[in-house]
C-alpha atoms as a PDB file:
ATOM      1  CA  UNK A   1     -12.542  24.467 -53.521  1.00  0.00           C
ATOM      2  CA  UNK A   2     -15.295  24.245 -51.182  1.00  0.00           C
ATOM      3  CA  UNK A   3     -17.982  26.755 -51.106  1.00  0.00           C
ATOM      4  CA  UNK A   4     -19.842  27.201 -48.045  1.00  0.00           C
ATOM      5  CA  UNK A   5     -23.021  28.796 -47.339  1.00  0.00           C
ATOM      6  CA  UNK A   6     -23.899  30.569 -44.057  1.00  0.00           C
ATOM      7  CA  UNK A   7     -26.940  32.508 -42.553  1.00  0.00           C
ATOM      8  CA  UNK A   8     -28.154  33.608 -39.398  1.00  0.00           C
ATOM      9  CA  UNK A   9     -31.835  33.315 -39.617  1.00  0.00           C
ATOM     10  CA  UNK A  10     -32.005  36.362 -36.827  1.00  0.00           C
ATOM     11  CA  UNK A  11     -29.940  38.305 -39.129  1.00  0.00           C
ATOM     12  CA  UNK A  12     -31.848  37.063 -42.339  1.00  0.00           C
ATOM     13  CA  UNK A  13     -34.836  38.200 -40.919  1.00  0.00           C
ATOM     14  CA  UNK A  14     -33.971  41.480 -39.879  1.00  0.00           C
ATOM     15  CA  UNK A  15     -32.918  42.438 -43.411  1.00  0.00           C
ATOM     16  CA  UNK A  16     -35.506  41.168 -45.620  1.00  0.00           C
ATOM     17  CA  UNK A  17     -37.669  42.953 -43.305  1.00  0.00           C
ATOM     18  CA  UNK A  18     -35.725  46.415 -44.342  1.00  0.00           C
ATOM     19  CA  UNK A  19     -35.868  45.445 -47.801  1.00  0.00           C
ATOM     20  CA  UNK A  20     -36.597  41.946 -49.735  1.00  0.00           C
ATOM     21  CA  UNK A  21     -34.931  42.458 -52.597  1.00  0.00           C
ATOM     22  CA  UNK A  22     -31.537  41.859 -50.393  1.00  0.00           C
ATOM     23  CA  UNK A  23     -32.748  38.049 -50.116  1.00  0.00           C
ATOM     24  CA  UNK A  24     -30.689  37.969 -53.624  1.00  0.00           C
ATOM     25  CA  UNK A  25     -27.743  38.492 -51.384  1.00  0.00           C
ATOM     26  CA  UNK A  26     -28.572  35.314 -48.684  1.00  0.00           C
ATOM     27  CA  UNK A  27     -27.390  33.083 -47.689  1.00  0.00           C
ATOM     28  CA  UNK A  28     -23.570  34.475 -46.906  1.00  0.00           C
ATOM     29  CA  UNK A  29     -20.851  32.983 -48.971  1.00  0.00           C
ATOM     30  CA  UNK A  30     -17.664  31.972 -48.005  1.00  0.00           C
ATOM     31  CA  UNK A  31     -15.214  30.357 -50.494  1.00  0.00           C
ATOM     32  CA  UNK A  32     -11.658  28.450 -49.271  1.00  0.00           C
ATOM     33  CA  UNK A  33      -9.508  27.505 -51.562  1.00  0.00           C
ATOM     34  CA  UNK A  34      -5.967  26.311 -52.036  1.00  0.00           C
ATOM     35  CA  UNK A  35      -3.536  28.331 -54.354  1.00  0.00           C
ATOM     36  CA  UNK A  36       0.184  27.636 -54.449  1.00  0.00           C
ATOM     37  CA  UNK A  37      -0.070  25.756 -51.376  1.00  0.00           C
ATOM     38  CA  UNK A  38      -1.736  27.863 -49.506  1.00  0.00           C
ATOM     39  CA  UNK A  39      -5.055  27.578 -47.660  1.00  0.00           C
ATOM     40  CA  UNK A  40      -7.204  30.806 -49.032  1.00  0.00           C
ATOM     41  CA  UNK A  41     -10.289  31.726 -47.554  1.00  0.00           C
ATOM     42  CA  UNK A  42     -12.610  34.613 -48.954  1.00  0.00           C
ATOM     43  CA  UNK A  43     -16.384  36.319 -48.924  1.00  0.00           C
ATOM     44  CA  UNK A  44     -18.097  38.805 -50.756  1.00  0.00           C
ATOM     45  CA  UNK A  45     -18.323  41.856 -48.494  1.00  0.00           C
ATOM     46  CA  UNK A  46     -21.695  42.172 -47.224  1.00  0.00           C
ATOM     47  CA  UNK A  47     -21.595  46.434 -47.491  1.00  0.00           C
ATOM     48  CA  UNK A  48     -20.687  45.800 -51.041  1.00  0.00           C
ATOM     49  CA  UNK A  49     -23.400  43.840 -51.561  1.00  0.00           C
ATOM     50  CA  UNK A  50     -25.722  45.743 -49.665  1.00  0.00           C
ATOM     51  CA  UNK A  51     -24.550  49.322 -51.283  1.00  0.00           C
ATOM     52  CA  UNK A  52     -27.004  48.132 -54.428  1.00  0.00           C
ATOM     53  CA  UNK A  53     -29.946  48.674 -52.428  1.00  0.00           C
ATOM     54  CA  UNK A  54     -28.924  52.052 -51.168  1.00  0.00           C
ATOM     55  CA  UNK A  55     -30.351  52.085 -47.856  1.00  0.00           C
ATOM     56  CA  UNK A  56     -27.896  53.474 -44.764  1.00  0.00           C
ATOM     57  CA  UNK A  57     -30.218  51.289 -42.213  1.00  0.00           C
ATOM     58  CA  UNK A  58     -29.016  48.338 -44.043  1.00  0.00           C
ATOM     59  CA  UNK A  59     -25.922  49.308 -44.652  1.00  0.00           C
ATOM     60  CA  UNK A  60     -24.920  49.319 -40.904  1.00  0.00           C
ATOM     61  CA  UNK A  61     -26.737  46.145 -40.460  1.00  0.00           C
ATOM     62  CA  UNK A  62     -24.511  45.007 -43.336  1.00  0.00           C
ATOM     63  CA  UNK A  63     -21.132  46.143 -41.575  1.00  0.00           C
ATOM     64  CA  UNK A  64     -21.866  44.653 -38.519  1.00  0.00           C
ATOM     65  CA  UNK A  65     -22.818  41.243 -40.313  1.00  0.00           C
ATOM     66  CA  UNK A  66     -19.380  41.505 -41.905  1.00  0.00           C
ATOM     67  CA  UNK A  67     -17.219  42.529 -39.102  1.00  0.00           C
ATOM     68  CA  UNK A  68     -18.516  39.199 -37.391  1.00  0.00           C
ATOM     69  CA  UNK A  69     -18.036  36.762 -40.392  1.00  0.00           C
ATOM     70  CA  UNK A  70     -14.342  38.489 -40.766  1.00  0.00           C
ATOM     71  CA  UNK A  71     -14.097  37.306 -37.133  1.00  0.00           C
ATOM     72  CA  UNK A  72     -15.145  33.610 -37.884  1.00  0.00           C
ATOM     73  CA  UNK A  73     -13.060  33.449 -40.844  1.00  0.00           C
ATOM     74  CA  UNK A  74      -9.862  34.779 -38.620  1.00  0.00           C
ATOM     75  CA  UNK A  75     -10.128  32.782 -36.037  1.00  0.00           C
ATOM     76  CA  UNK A  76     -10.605  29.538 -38.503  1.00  0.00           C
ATOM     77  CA  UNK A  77      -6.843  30.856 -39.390  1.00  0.00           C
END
C-alpha cells in the first residue's frame, strides 16, 4: 500500500482562506493498493470532507477539486 499525499498550494490557499478549520482536511489523500491482484486506487471525496464545515462556497470549490483529482487518478488507469 502506498499512501500518497497531494496539494495544490493555489487550491490550499483558496480554502483556508474560506475557512481554516478545512486545513484538517489537507493535504489530499490518495491510497493504491493491491487486492486480489488487482491494482486499487482510492481518495476520500473532497465534498464529503468539506460537507463538515457546511459552507456552499466551499463546497463547490470542493467539487471542482475532486472532479480534477478523479481525472488524475483515471488517467493513471
Amino acid at each position: 500500500m502506498v499512501i500518497l499525499e497531494v496539494c495544490n498550494p493555489q487550491e490550499a490557499a483558496r480554502v483556508l482562506s474560506e475557512n481554516l478549520l478545512v486545513g484538517y482536511f489537507l493535504p489530499c489523500k490518495i491510497v493504491v493498493y493491491v487486492e486480489n491482484g488487482v491494482t486499487k486506487i482510492g481518495m476520500p471525496k473532497p465534498t464529503m470532507l468539506v460537507g463538515m464545515v457546511s459552507e456552499p462556497t466551499l463546497e463547490k470549490l470542493a467539487a471542482d477539486i475532486e472532479k480534477r483529482l478523479i481525472a488524475c487518478i483515471d488517467r493513471c488507469r
